[in-house]
Protein backbone atom coordinates (compact mmCIF):
# COMPACT_ATOMS: atom_id res chain seq x y z
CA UNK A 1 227.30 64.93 -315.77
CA UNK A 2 228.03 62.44 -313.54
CA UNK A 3 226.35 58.81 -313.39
CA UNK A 4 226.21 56.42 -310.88
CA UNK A 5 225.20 53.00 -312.22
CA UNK A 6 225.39 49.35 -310.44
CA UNK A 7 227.33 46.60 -312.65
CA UNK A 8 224.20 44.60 -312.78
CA UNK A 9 222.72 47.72 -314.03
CA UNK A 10 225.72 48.37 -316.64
CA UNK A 11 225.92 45.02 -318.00
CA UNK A 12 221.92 45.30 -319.01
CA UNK A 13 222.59 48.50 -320.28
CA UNK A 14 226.01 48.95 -321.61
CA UNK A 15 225.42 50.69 -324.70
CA UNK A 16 223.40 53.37 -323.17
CA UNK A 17 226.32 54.04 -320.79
CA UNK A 18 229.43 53.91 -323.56
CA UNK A 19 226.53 56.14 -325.56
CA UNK A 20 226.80 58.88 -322.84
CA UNK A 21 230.14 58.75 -322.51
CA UNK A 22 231.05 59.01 -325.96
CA UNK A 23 228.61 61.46 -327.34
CA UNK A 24 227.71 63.62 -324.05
CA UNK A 25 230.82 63.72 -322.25
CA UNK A 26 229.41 61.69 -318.90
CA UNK A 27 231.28 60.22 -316.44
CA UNK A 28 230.08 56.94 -315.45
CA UNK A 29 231.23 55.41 -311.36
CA UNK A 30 230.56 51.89 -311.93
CA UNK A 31 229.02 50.79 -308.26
CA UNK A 32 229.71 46.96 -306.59
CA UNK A 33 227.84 46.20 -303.19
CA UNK A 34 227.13 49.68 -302.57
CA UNK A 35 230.97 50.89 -303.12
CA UNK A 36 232.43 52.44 -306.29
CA UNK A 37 234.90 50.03 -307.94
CA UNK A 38 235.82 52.16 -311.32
CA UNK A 39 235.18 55.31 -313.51
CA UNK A 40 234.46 55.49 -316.83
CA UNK A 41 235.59 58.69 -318.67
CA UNK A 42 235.49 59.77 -322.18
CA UNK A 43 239.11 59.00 -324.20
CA UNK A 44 239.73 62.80 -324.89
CA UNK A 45 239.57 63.92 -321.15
CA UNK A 46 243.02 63.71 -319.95
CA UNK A 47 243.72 63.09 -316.19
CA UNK A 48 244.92 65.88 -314.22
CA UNK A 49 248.79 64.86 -313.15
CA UNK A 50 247.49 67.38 -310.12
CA UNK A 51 244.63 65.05 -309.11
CA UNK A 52 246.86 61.91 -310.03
CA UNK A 53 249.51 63.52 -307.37
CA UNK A 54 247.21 64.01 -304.80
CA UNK A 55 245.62 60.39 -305.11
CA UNK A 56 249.12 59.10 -305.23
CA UNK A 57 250.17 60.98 -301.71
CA UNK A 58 246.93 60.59 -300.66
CA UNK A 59 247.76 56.46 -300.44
CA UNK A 60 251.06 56.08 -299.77
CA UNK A 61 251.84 54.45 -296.77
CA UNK A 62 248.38 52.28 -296.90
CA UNK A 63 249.96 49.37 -297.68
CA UNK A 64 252.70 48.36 -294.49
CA UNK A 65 255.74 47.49 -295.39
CA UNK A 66 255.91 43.57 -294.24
CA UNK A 67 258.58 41.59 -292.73
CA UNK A 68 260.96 39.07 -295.07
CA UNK A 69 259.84 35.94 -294.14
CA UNK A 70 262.29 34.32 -296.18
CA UNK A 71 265.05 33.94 -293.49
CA UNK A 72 262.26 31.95 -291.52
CA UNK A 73 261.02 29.98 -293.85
CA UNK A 74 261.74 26.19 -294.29
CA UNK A 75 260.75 23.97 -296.75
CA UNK A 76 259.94 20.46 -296.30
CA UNK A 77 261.44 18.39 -299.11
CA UNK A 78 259.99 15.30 -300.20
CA UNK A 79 260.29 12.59 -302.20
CA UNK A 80 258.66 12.42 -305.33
CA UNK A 81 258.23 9.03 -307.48
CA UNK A 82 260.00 8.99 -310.71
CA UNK A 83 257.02 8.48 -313.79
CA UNK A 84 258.74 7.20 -316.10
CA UNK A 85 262.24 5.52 -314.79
């Protein structure tokens, strides 16, 4: 069974949740604003490298691939008093 909780929600009831998770087998989405920001599974369910795959593939490419900035980059240096001369 799955649970959808709100992290005000889970903090006031954390044991509940881990309870239902250990002992029933639950999965628990852990909701933030209104979006789901992690998943909380029980230890002996193993990810499926299928799902992982498809997440994986499924992302790539989300991030672009940004300039080097380095080449135009210059750095002021200053002067900075000695502390102890």
């Amino acid at each position: 069974m799955t649970t959808v909780i709100s992290a005000t929600e889970l903090k006031n009831k954390i044991s509940e949740v881990l309870n239902g998770v250990t002992f029933m087998g639950d999965v628990a989405i852990i909701e933030r604003y209104g979006k789901p920001v992690a998943k909380i599974i029980p230890i002996d369910r193993k990810l499926d490298l299928v799902d992982l795959k498809k997440a994986l593939d499924e992302s790539f490419g989300s991030l672009p691939d940004f300039p080097d900035v380095t080449k135009d980059r210059r750095s002021r240096r200053r002067k900075i008093p000695a502390l102890y001369p």
